[in-house]
PDB file of N, CA and C in Angstrom:
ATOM      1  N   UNK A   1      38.727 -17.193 -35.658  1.00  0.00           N
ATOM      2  CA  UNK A   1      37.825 -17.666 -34.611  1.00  0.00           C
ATOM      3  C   UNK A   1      37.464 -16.523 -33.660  1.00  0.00           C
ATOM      4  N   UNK A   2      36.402 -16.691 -33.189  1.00  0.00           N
ATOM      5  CA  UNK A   2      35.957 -16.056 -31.899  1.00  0.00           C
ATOM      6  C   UNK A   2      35.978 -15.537 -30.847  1.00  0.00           C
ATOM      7  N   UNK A   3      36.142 -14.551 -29.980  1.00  0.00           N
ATOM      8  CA  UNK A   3      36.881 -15.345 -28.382  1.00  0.00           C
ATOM      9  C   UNK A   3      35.155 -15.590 -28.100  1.00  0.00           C
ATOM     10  N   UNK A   4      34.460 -15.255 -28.077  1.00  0.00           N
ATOM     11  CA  UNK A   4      32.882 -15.654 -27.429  1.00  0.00           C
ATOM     12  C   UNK A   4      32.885 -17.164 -27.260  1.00  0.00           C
ATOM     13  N   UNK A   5      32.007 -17.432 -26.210  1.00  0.00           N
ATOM     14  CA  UNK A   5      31.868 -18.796 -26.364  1.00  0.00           C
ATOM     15  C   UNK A   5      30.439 -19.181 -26.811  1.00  0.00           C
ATOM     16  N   UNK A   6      30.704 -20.575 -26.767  1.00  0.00           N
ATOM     17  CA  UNK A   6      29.557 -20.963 -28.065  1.00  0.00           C
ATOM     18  C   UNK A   6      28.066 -21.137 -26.392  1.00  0.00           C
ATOM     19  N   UNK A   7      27.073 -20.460 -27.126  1.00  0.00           N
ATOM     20  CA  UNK A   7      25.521 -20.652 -26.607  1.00  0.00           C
ATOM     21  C   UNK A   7      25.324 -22.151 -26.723  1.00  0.00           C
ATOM     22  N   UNK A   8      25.103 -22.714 -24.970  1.00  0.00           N
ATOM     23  CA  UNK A   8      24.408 -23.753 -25.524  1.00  0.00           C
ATOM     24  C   UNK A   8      23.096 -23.967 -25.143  1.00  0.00           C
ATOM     25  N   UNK A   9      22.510 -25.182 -25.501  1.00  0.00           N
ATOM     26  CA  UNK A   9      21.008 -25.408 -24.460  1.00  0.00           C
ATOM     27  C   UNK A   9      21.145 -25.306 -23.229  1.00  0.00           C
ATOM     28  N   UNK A  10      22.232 -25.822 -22.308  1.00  0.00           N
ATOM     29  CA  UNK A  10      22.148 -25.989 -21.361  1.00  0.00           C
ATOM     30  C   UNK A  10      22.174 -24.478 -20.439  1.00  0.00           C
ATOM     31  N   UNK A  11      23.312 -23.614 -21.024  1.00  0.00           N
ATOM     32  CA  UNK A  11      23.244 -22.308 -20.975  1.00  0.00           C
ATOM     33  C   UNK A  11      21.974 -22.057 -20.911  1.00  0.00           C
ATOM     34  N   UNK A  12      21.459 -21.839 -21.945  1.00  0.00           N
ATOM     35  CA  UNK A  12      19.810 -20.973 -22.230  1.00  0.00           C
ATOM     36  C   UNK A  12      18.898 -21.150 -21.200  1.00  0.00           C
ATOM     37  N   UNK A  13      19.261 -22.960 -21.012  1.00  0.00           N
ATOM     38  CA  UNK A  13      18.327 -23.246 -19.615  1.00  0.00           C
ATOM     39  C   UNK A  13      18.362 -22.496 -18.600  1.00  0.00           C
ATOM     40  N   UNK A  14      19.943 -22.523 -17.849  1.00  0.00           N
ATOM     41  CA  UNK A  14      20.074 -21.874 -16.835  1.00  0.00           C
ATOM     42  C   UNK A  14      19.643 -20.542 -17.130  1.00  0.00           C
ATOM     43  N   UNK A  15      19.486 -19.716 -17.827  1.00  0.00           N
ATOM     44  CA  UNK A  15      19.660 -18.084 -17.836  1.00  0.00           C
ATOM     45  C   UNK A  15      17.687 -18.278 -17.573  1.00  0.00           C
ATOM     46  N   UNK A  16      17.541 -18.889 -18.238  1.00  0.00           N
ATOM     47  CA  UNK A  16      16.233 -18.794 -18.505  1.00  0.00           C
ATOM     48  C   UNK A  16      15.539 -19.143 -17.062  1.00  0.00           C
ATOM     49  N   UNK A  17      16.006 -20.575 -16.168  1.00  0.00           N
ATOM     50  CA  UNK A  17      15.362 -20.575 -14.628  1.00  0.00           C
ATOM     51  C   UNK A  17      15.942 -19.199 -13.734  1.00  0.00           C
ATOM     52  N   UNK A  18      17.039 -19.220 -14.230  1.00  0.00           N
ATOM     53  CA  UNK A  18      17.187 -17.508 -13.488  1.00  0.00           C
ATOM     54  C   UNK A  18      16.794 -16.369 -13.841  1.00  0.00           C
ATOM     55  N   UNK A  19      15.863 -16.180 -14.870  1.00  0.00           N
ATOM     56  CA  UNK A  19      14.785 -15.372 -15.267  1.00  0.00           C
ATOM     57  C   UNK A  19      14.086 -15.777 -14.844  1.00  0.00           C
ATOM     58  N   UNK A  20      13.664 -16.739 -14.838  1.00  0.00           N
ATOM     59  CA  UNK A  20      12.277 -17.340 -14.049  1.00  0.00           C
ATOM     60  C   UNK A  20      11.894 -17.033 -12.005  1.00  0.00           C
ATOM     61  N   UNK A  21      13.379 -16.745 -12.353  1.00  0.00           N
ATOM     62  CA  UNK A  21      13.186 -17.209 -10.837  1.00  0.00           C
ATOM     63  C   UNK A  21      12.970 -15.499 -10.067  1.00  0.00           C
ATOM     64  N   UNK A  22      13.934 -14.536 -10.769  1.00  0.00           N
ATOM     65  CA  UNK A  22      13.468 -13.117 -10.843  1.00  0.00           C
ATOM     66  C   UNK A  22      12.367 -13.017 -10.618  1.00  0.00           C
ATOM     67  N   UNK A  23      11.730 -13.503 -11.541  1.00  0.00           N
ATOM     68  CA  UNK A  23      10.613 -12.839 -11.881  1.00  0.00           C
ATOM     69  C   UNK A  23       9.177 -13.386 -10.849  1.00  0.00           C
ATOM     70  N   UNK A  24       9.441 -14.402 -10.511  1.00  0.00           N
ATOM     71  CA  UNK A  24       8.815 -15.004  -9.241  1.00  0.00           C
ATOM     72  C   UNK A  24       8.801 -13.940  -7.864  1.00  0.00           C
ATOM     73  N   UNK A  25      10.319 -13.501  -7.579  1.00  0.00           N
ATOM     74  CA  UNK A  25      10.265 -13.155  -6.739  1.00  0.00           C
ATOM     75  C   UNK A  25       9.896 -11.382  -6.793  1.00  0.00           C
ATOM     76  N   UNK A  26       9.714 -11.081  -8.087  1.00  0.00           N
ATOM     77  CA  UNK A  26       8.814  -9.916  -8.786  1.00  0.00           C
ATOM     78  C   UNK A  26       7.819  -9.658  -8.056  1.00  0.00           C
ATOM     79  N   UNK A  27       7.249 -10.964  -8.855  1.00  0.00           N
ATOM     80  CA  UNK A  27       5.930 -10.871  -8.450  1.00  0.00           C
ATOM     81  C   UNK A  27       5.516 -10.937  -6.735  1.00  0.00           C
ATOM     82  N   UNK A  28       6.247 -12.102  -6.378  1.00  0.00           N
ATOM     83  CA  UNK A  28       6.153 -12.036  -4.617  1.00  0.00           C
ATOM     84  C   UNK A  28       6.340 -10.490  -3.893  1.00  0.00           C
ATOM     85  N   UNK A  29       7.313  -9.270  -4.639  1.00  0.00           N
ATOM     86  CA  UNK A  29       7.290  -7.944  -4.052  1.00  0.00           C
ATOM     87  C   UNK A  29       5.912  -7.314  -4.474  1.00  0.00           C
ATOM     88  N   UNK A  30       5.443  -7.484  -5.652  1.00  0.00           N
ATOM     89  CA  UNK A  30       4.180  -6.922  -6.420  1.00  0.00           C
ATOM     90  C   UNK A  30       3.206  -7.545  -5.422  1.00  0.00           C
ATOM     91  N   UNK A  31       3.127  -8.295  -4.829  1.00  0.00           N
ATOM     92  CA  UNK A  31       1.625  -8.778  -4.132  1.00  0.00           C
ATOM     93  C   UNK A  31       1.876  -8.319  -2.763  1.00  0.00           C
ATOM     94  N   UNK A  32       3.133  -8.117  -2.394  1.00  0.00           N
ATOM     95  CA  UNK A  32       3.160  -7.453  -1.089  1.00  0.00           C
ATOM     96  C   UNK A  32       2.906  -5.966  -1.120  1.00  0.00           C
ATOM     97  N   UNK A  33       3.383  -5.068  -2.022  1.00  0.00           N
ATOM     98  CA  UNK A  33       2.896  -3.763  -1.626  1.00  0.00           C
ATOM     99  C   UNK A  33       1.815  -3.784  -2.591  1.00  0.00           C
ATOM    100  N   UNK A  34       1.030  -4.480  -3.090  1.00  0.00           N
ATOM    101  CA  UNK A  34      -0.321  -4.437  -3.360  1.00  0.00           C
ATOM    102  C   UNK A  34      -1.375  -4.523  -2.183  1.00  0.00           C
ATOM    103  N   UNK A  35      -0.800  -5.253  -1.428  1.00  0.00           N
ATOM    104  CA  UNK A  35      -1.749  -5.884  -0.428  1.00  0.00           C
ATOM    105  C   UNK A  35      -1.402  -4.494   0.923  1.00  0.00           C
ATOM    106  N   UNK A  36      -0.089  -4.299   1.072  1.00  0.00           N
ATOM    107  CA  UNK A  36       0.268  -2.272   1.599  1.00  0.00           C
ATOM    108  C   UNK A  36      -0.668  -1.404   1.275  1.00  0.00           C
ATOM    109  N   UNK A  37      -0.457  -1.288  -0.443  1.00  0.00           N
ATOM    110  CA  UNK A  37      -1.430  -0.355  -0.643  1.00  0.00           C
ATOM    111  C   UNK A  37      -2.842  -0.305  -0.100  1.00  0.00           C
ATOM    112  N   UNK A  38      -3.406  -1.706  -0.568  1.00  0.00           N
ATOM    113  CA  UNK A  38      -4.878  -1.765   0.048  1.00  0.00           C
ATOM    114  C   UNK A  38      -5.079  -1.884   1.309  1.00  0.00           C
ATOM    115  N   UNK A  39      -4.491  -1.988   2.241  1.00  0.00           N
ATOM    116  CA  UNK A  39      -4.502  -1.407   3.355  1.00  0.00           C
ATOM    117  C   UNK A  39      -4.937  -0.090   4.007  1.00  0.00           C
ATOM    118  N   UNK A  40      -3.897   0.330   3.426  1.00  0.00           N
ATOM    119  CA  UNK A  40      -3.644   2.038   3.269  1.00  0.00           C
ATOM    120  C   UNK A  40      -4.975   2.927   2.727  1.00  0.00           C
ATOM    121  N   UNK A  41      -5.546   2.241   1.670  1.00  0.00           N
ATOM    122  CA  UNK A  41      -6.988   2.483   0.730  1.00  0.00           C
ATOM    123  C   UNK A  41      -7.758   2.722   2.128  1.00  0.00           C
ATOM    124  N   UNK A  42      -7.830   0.993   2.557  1.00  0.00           N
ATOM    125  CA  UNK A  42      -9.026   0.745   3.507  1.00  0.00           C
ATOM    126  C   UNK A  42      -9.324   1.415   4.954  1.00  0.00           C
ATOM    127  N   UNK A  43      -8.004   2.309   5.546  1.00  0.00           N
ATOM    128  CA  UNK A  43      -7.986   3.152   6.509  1.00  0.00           C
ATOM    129  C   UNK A  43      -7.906   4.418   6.193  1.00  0.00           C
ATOM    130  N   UNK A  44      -7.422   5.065   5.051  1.00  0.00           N
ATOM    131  CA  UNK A  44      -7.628   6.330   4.436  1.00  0.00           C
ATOM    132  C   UNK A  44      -9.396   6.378   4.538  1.00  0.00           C
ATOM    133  N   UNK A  45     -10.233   5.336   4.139  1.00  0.00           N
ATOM    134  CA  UNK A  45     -11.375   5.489   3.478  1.00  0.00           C
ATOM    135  C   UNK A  45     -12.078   5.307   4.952  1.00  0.00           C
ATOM    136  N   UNK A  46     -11.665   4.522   5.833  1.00  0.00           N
ATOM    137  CA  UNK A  46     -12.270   4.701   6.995  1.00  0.00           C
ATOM    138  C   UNK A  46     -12.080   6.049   8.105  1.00  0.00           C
ATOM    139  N   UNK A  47     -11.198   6.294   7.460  1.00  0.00           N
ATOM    140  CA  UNK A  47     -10.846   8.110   8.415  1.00  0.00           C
ATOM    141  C   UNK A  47     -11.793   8.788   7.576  1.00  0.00           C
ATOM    142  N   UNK A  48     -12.009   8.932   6.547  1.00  0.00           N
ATOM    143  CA  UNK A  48     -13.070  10.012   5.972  1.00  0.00           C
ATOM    144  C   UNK A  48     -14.139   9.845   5.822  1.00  0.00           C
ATOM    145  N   UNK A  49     -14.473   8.295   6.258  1.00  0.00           N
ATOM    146  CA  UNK A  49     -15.942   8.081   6.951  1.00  0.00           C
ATOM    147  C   UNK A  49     -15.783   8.939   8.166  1.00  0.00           C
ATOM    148  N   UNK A  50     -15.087   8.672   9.302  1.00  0.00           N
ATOM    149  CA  UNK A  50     -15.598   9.109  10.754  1.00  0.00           C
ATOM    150  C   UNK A  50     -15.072  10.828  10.360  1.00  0.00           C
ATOM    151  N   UNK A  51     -14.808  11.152   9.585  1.00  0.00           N
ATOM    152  CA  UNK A  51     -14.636  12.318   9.589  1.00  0.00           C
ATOM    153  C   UNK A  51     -15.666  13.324   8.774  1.00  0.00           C
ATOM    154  N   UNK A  52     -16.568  12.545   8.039  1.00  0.00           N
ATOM    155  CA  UNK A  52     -17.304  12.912   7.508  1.00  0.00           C
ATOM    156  C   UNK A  52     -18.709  12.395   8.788  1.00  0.00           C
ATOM    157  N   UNK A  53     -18.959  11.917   9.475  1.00  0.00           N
ATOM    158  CA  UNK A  53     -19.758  11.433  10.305  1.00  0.00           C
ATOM    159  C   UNK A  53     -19.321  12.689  11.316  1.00  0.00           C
ATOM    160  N   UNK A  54     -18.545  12.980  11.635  1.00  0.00           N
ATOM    161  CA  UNK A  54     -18.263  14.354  12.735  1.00  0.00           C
ATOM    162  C   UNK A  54     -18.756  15.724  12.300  1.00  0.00           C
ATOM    163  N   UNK A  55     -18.539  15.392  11.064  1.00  0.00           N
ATOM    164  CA  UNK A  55     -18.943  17.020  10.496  1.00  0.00           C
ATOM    165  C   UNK A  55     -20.136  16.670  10.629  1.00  0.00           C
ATOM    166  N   UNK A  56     -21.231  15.537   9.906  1.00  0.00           N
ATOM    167  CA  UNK A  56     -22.406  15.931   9.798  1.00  0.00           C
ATOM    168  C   UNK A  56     -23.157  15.924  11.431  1.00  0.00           C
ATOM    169  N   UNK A  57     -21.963  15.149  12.533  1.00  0.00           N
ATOM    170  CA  UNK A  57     -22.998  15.620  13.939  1.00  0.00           C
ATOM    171  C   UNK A  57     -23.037  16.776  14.076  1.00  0.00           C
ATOM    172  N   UNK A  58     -21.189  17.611  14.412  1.00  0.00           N
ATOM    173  CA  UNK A  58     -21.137  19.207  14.341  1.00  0.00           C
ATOM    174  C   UNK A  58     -22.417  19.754  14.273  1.00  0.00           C
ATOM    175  N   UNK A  59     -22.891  19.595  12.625  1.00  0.00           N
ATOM    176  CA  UNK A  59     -23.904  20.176  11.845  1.00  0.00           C
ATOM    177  C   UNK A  59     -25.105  20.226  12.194  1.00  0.00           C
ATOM    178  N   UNK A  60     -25.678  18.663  12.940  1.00  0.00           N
ATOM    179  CA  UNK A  60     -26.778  18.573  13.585  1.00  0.00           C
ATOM    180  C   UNK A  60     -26.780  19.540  14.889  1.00  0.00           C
ATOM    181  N   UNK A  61     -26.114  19.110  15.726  1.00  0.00           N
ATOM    182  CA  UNK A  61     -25.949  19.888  16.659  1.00  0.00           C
ATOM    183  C   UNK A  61     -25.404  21.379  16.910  1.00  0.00           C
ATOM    184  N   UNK A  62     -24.710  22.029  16.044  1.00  0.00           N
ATOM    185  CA  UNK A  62     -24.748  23.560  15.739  1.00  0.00           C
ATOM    186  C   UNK A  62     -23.336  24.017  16.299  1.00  0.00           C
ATOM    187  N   UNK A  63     -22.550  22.765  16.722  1.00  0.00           N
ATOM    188  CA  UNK A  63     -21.259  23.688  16.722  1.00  0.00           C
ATOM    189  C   UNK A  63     -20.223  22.288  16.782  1.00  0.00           C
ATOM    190  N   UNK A  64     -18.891  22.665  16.890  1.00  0.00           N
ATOM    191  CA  UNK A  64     -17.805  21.247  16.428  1.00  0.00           C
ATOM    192  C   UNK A  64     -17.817  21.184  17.439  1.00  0.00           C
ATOM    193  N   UNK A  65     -17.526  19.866  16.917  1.00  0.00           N
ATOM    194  CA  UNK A  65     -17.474  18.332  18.251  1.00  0.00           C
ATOM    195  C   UNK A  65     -15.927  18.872  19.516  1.00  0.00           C
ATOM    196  N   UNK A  66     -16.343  18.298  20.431  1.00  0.00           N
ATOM    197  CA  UNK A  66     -15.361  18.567  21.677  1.00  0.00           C
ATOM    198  C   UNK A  66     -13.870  17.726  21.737  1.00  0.00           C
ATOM    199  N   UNK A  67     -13.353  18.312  21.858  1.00  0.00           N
ATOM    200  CA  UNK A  67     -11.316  17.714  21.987  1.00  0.00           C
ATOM    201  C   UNK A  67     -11.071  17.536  22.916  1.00  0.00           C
ATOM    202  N   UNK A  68     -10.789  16.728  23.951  1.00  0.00           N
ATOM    203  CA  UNK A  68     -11.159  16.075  24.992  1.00  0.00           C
ATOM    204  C   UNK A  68      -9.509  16.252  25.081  1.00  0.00           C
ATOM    205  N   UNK A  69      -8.296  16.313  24.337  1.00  0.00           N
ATOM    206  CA  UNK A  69      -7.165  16.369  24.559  1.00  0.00           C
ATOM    207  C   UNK A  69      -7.077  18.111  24.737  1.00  0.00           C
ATOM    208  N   UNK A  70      -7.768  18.679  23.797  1.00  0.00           N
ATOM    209  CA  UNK A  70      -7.694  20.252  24.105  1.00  0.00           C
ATOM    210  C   UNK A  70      -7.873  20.798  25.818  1.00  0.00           C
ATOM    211  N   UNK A  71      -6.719  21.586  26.192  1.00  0.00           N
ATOM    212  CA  UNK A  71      -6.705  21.956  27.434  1.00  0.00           C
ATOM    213  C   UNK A  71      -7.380  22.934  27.600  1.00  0.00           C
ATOM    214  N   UNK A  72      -7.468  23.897  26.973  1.00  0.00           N
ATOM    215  CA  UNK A  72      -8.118  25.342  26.437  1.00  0.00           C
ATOM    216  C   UNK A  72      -9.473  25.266  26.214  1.00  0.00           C
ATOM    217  N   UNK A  73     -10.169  24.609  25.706  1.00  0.00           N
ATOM    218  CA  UNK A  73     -11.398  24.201  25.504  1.00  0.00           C
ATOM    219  C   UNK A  73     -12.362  23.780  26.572  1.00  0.00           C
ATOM    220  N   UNK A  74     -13.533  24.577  26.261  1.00  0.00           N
ATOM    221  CA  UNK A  74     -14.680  23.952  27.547  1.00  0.00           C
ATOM    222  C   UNK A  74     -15.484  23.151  26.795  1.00  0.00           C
ATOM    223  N   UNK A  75     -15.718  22.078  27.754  1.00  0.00           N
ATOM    224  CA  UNK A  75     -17.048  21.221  27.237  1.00  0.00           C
ATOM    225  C   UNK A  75     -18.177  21.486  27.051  1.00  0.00           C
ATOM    226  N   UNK A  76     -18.894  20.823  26.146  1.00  0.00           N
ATOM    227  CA  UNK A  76     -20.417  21.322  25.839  1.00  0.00           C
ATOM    228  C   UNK A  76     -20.730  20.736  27.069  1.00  0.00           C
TER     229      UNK A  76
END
């Protein structure tokens, strides 16, 4: 004889809602730093709008924009 014990249905069940249940809470981490990431997308992509909007005033106007925190710096 064996020492293993015998597989039953009821076994399989349980292993199986506790796979189930993993994997639920998988997915519940997967939709949270999905929803992080796109965040992250949507303010990355909005900094290199206004940063691309600065360069092209710079450009219009013929020299970089003023730093208002810069101590050293004179205003246009």
């Amino acid at each position: 004889m064996t020492d293993t014990p015998a597989i039953t249905l009821e076994f399989l069940a349980e292993q199986q809602a506790k796979m189930l249940g993993q994997m639920a809470d998988q997915r519940a981490n997967i939709e949270t730093l999905l929803t992080i990431v796109q965040r992250l997308d949507a303010t990355v992509g909005s900094l290199l709008d206004e940063v691309h909007a600065l360069q092209a005033r710079s450009e219009h106007h013929g020299h970089l924009p003023f730093d208002a925190f810069d101590k050293t710096a004179s205003q246009p």
